[in-house]
N, C-alpha and C. Protein backbone atom coordinates (compact mmCIF):
# COMPACT_ATOMS: atom_id res chain seq x y z
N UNK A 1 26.03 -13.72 17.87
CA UNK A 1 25.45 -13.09 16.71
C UNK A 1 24.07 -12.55 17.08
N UNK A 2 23.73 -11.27 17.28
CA UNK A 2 22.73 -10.83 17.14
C UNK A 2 21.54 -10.39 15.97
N UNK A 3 20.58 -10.79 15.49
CA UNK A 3 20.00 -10.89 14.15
C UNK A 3 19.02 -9.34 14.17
N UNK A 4 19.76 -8.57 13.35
CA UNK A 4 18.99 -7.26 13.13
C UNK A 4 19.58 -6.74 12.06
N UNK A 5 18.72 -5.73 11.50
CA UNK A 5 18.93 -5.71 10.40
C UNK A 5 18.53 -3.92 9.97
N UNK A 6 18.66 -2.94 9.10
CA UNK A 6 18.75 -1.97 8.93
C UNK A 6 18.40 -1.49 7.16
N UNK A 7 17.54 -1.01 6.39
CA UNK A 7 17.52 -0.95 5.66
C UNK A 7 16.69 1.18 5.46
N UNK A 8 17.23 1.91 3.76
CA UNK A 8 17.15 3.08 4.25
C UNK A 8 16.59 3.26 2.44
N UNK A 9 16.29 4.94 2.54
CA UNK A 9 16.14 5.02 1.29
C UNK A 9 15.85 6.59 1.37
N UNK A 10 15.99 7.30 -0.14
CA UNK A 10 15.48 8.88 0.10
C UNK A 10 14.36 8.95 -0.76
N UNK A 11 13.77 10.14 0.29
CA UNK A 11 12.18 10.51 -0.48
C UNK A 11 12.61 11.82 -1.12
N UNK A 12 12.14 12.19 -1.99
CA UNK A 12 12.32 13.72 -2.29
C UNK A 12 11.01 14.59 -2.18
N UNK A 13 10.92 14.69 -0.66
CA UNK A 13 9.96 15.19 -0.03
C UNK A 13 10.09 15.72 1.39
N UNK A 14 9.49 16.68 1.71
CA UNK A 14 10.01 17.25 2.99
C UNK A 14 9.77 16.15 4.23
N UNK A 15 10.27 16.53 5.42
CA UNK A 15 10.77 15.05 6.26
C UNK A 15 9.07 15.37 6.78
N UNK A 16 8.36 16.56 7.51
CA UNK A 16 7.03 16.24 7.92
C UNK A 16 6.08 15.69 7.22
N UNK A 17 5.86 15.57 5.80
CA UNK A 17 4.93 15.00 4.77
C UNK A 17 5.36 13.25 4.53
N UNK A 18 6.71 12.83 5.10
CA UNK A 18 6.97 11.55 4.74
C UNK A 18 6.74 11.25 6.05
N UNK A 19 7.39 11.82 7.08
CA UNK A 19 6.65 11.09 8.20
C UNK A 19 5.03 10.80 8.27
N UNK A 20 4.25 11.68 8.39
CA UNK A 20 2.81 11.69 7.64
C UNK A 20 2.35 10.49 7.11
N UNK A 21 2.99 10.40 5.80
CA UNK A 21 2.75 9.59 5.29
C UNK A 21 2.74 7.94 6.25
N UNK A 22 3.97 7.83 7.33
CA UNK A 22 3.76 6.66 7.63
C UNK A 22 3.16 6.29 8.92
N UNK A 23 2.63 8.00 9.58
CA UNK A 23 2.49 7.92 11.14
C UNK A 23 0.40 7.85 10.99
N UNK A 24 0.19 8.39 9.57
CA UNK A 24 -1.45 8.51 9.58
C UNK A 24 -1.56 7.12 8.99
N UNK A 25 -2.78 6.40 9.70
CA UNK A 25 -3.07 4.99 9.32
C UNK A 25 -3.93 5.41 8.05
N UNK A 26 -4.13 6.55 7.41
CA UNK A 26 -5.43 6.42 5.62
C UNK A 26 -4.01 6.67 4.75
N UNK A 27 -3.33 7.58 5.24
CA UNK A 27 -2.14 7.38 4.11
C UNK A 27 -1.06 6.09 4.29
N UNK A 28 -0.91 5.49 5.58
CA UNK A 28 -0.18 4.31 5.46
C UNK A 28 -0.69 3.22 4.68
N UNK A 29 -2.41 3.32 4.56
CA UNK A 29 -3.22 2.40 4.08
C UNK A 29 -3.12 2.23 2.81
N UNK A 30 -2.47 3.44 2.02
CA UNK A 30 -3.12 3.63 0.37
C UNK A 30 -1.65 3.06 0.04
N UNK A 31 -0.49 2.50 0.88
CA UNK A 31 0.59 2.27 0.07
C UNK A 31 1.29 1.05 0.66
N UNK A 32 0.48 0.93 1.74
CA UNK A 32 1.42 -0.54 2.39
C UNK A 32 0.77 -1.62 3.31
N UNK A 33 -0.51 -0.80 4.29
CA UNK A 33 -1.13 -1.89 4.86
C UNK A 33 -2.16 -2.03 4.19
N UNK A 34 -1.90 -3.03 2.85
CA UNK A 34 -2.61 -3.38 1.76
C UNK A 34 -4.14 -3.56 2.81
N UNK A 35 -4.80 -4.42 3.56
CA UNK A 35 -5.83 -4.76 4.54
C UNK A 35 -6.24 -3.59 5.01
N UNK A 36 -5.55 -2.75 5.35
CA UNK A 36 -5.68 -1.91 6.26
C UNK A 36 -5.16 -0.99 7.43
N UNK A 37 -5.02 0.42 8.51
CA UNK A 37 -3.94 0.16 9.28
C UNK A 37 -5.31 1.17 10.28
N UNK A 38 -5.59 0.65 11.55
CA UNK A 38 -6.61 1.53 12.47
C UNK A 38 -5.66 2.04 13.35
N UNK A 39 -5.74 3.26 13.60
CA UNK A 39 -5.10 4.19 14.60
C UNK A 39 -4.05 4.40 14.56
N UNK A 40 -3.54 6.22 14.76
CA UNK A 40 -2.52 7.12 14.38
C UNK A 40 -1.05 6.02 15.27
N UNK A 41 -0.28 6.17 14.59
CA UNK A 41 1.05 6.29 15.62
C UNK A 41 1.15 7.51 16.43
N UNK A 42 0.83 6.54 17.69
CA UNK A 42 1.26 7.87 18.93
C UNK A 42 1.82 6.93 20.09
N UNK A 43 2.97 7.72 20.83
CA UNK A 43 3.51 7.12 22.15
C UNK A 43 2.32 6.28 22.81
N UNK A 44 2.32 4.98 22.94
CA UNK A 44 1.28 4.19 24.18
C UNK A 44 0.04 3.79 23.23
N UNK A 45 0.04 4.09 22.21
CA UNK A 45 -0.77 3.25 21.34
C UNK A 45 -0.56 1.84 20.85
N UNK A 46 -1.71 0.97 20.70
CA UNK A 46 -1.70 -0.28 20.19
C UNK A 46 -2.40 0.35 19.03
N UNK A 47 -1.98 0.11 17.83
CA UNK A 47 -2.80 0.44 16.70
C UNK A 47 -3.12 -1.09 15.51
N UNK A 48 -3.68 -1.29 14.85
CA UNK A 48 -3.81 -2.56 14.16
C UNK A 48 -3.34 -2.20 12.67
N UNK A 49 -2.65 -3.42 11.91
CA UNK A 49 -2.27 -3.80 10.52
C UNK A 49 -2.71 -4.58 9.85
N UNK A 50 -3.07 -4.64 8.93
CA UNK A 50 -3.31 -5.70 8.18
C UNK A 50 -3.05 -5.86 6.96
N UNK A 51 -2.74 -7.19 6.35
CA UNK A 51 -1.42 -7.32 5.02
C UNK A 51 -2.42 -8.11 4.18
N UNK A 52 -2.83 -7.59 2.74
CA UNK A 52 -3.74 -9.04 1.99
C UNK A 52 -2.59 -10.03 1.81
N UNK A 53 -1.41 -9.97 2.42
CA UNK A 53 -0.41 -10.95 2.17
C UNK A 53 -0.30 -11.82 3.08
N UNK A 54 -0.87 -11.21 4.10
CA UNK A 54 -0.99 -12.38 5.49
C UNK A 54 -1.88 -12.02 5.81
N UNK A 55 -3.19 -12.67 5.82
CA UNK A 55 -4.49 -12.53 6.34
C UNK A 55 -4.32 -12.38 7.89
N UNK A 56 -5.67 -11.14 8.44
CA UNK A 56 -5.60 -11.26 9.72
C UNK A 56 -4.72 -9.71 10.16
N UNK A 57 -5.21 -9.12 11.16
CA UNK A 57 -4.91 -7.91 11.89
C UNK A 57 -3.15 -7.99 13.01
N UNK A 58 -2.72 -7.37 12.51
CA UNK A 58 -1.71 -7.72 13.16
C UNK A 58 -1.35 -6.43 14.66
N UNK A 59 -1.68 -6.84 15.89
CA UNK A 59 -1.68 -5.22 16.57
C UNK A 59 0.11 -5.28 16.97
N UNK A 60 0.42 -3.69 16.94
CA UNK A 60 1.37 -2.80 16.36
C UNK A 60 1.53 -2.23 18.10
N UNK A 61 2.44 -2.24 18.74
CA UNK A 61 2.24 -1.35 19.94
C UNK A 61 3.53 -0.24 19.23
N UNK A 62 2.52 1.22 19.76
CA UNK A 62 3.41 2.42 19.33
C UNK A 62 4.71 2.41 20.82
N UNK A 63 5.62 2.38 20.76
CA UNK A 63 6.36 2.20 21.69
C UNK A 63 6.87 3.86 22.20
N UNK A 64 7.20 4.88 21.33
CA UNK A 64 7.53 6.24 21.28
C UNK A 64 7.38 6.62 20.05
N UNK A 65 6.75 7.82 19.63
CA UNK A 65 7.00 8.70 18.51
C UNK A 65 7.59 10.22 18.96
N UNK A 66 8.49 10.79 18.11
CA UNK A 66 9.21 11.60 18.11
C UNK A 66 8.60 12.65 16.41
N UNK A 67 7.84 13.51 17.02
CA UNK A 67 7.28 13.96 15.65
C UNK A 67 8.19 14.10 14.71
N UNK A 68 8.30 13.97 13.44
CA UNK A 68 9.24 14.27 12.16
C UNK A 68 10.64 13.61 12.45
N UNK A 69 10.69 12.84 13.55
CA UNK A 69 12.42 12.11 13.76
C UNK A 69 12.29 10.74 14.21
N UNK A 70 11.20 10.35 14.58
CA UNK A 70 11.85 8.78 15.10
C UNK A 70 9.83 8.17 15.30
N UNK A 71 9.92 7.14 15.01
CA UNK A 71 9.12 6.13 14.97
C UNK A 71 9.39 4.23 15.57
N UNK A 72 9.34 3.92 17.04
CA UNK A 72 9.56 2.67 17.54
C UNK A 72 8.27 1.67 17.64
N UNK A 73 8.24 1.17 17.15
CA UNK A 73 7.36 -0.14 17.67
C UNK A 73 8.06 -1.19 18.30
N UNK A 74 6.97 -1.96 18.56
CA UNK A 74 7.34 -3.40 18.82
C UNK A 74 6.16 -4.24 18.11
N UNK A 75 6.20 -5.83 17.35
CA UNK A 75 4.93 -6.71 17.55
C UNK A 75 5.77 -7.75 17.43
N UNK A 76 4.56 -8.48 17.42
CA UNK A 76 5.10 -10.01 17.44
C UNK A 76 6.07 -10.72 16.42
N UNK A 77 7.04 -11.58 16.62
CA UNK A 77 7.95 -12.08 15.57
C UNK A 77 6.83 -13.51 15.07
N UNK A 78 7.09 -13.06 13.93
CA UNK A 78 6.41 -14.32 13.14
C UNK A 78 7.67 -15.54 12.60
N UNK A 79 7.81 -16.13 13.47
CA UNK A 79 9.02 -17.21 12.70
C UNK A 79 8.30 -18.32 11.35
N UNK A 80 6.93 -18.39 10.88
CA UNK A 80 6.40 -18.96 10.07
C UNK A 80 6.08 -20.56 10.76
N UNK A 81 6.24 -21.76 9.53
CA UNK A 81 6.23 -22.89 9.74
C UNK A 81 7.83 -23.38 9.98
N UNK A 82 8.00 -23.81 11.02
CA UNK A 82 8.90 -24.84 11.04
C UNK A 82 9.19 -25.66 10.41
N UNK A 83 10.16 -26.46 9.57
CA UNK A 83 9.70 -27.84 8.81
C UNK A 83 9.50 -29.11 9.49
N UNK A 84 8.45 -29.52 8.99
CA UNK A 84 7.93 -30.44 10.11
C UNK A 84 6.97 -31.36 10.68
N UNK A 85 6.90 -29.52 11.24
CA UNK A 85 6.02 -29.00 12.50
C UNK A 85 4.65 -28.23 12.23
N UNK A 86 3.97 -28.22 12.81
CA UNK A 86 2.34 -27.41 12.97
C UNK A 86 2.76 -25.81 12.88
N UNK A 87 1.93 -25.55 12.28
CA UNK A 87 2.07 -24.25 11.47
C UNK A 87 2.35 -22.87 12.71
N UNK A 88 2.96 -22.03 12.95
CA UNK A 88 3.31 -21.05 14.02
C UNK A 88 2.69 -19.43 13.64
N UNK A 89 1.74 -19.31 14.33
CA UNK A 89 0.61 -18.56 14.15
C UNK A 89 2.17 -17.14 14.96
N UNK A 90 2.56 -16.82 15.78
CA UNK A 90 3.33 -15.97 16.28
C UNK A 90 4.66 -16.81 17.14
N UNK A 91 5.76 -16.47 17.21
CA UNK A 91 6.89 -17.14 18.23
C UNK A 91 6.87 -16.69 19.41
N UNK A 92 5.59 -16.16 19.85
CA UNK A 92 5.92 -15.54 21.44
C UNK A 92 6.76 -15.10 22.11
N UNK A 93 7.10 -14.00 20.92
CA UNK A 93 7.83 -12.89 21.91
C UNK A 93 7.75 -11.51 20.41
N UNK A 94 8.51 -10.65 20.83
CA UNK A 94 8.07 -9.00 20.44
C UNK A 94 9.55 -8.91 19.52
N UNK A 95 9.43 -8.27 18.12
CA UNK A 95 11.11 -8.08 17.68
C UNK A 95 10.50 -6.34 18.07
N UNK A 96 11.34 -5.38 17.59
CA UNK A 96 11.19 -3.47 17.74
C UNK A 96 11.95 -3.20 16.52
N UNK A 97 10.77 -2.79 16.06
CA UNK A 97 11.56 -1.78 14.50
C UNK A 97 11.04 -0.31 14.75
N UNK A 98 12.56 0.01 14.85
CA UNK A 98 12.75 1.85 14.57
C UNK A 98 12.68 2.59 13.83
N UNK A 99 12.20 3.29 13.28
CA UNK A 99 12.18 4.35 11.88
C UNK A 99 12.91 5.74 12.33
N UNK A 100 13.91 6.40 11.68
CA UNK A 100 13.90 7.62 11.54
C UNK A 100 13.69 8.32 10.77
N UNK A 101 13.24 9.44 10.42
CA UNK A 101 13.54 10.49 9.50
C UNK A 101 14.36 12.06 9.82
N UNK A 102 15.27 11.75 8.40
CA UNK A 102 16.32 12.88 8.71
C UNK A 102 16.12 13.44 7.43
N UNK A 103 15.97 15.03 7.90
CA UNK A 103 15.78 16.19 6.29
C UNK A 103 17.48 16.44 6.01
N UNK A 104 17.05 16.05 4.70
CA UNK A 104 18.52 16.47 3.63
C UNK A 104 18.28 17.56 2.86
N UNK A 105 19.43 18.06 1.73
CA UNK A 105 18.69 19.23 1.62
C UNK A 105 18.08 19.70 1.00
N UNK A 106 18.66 20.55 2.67
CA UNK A 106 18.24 21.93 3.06
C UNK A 106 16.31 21.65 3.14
N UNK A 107 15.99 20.21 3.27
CA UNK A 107 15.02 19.73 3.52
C UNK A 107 14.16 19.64 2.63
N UNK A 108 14.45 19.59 1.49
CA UNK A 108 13.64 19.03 0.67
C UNK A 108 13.61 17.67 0.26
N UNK A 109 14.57 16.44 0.88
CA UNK A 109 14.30 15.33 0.92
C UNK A 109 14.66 14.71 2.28
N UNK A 110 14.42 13.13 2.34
CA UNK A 110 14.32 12.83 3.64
C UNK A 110 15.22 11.83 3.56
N UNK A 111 16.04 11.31 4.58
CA UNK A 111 16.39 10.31 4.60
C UNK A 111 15.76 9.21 5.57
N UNK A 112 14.77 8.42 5.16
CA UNK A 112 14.11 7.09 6.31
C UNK A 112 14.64 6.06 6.30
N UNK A 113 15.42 5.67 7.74
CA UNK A 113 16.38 4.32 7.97
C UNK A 113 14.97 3.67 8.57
N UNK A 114 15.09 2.20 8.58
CA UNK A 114 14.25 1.15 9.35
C UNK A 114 15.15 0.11 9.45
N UNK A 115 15.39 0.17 11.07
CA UNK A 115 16.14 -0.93 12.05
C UNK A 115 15.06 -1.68 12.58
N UNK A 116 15.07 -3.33 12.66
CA UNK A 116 14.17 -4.41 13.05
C UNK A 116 15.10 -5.03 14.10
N UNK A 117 15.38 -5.61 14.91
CA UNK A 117 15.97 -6.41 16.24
C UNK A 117 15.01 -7.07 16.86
N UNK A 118 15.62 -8.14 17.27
CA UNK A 118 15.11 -8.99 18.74
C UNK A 118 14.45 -10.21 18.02
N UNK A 119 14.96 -10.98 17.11
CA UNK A 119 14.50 -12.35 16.36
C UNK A 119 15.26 -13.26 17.47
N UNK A 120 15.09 -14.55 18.05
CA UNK A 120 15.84 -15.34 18.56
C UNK A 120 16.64 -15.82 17.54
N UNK A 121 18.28 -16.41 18.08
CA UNK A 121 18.89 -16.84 16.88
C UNK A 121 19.10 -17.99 16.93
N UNK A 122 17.57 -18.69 15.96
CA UNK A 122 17.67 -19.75 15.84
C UNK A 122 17.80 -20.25 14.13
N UNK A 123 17.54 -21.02 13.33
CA UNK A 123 17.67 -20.82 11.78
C UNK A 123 15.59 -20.34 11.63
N UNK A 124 14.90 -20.81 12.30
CA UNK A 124 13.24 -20.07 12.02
C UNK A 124 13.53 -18.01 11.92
N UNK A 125 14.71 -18.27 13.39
CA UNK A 125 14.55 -16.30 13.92
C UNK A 125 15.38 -16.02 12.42
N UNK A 126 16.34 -16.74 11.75
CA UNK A 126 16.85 -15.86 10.58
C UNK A 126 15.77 -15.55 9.65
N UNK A 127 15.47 -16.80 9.01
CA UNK A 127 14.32 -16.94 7.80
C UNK A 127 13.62 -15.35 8.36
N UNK A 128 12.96 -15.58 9.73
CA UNK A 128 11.72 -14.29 9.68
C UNK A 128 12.73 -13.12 9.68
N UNK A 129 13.76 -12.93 10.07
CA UNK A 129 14.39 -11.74 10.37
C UNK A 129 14.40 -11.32 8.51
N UNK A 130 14.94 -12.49 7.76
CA UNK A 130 15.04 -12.14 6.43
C UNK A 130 13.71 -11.53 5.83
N UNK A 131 12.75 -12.22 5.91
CA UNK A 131 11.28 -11.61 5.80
C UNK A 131 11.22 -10.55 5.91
N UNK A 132 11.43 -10.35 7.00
CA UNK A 132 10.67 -8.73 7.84
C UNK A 132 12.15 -8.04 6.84
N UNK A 133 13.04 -8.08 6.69
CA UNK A 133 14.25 -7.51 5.83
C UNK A 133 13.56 -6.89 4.54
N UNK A 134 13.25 -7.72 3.38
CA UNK A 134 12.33 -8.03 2.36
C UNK A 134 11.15 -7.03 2.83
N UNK A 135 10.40 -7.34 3.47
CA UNK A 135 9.07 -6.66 3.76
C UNK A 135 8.94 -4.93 3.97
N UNK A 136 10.57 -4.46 4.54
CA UNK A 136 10.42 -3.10 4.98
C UNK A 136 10.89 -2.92 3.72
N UNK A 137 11.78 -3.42 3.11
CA UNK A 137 12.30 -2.54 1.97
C UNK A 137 11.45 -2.51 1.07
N UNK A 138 10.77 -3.54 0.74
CA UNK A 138 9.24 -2.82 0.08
C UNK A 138 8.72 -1.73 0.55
N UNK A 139 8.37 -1.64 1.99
CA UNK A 139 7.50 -1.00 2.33
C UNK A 139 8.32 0.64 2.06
N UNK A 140 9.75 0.74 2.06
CA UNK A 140 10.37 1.59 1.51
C UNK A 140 10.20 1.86 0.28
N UNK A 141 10.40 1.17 -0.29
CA UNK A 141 9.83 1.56 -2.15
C UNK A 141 8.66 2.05 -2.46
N UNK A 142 7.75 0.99 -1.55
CA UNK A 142 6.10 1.79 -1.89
C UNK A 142 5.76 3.40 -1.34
N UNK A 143 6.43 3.63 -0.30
CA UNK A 143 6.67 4.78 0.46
C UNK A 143 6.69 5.79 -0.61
N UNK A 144 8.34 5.73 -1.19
CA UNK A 144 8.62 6.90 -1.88
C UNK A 144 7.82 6.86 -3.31
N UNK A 145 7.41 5.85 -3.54
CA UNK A 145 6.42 5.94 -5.16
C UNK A 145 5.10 6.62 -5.15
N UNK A 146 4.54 6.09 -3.53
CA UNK A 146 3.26 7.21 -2.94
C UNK A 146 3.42 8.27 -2.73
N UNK A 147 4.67 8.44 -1.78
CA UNK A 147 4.79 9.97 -1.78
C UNK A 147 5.35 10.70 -2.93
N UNK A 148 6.28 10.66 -3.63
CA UNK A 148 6.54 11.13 -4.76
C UNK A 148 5.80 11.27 -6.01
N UNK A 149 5.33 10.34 -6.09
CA UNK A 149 4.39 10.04 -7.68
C UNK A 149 2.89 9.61 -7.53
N UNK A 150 2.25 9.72 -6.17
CA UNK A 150 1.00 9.06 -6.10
C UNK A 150 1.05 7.53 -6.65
N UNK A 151 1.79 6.57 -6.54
CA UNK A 151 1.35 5.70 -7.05
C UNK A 151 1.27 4.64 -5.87
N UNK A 152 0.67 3.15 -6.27
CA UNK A 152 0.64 2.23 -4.79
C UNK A 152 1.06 1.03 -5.68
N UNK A 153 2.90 1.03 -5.32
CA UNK A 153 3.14 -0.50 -6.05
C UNK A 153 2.78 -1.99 -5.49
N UNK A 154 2.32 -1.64 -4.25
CA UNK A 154 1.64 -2.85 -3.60
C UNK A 154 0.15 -3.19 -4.39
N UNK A 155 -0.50 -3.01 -5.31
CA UNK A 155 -1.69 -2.92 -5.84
C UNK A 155 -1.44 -3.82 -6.95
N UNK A 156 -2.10 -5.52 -6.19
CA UNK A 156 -2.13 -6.23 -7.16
C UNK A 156 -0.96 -7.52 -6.90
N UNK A 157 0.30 -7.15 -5.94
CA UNK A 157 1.36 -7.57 -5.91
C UNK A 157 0.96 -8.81 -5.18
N UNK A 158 0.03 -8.90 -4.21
CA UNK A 158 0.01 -10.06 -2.88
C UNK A 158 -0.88 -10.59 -3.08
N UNK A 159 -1.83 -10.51 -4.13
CA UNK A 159 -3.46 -11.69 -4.42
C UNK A 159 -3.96 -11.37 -6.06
């Protein structure tokens, strides 16, 4: 069993303005890295995140960008607390979540998939795999409410 996971959604917005939206760290900022997000997504970049939901900078390595079609990272898997056990600041090692964007039509909307992989499969690697599951598809919702309607449903949600 390999633990990955795939979640998608449409913007009704052209595919370069939604990519935009998630490749510039001031517009990623106003809708999802509640903390914060320093430096563009670009191929060979480490850029930083930060969540008021999880205190603390989380760095982001840009793995490839593909302007207006594809977005790879890698960071660290957070498996949480064990039960137990002393609290697990990172599981030492990297999961890679992929983004694409594909124009529908005739390009006035987008379709953005986000694939996450590489959790160990242990019952901690599910729990976080479920997390990070949960976490993008927000970050999908807040996406299209910013880009579509100006709004930031993360505002208020995590403190």
């Amino acid at each position: 069993m390999e633990l990955k996971f795939e979640v998608s959604t449409r913007v009704a917005r052209p595919v370069h303005e939604v990519f935009e939206a998630v490749a510039d760290p001031t517009k990623l900022s106003a809708y999802f890295t509640t903390g914060g997000a320093v430096g563009r997504l670009e191929t060979g970049a480490t850029v930083q995140w930060e969540f008021a939901d999880f205190p603390g900078a989380f760095p982001v390595e840009v793995v490839e960008v593909v302007q207006d079609e594809r977005i790879v990272l890698r960071w660290e898997a957070n498996e949480g607390v064990p039960e137990g056990e002393d609290p697990v600041v990172d599981a030492g090692y990297l999961t890679t979540v992929t983004m694409t964007f594909q124009p529908l039509d005739d390009g006035t909307r987008t379709l953005v998939r986000i694939a996450e992989e590489g959790w160990r499969e242990t019952p901690t690697g599910l729990k976080a795999s479920y997390g990070n599951c949960m976490g993008w598809s927000q970050m999908l919702s807040a996406l299209k409410a910013n880009v579509e309607y100006g709004i930031n449903l993360r505002t208020g949600a995590y403190r």
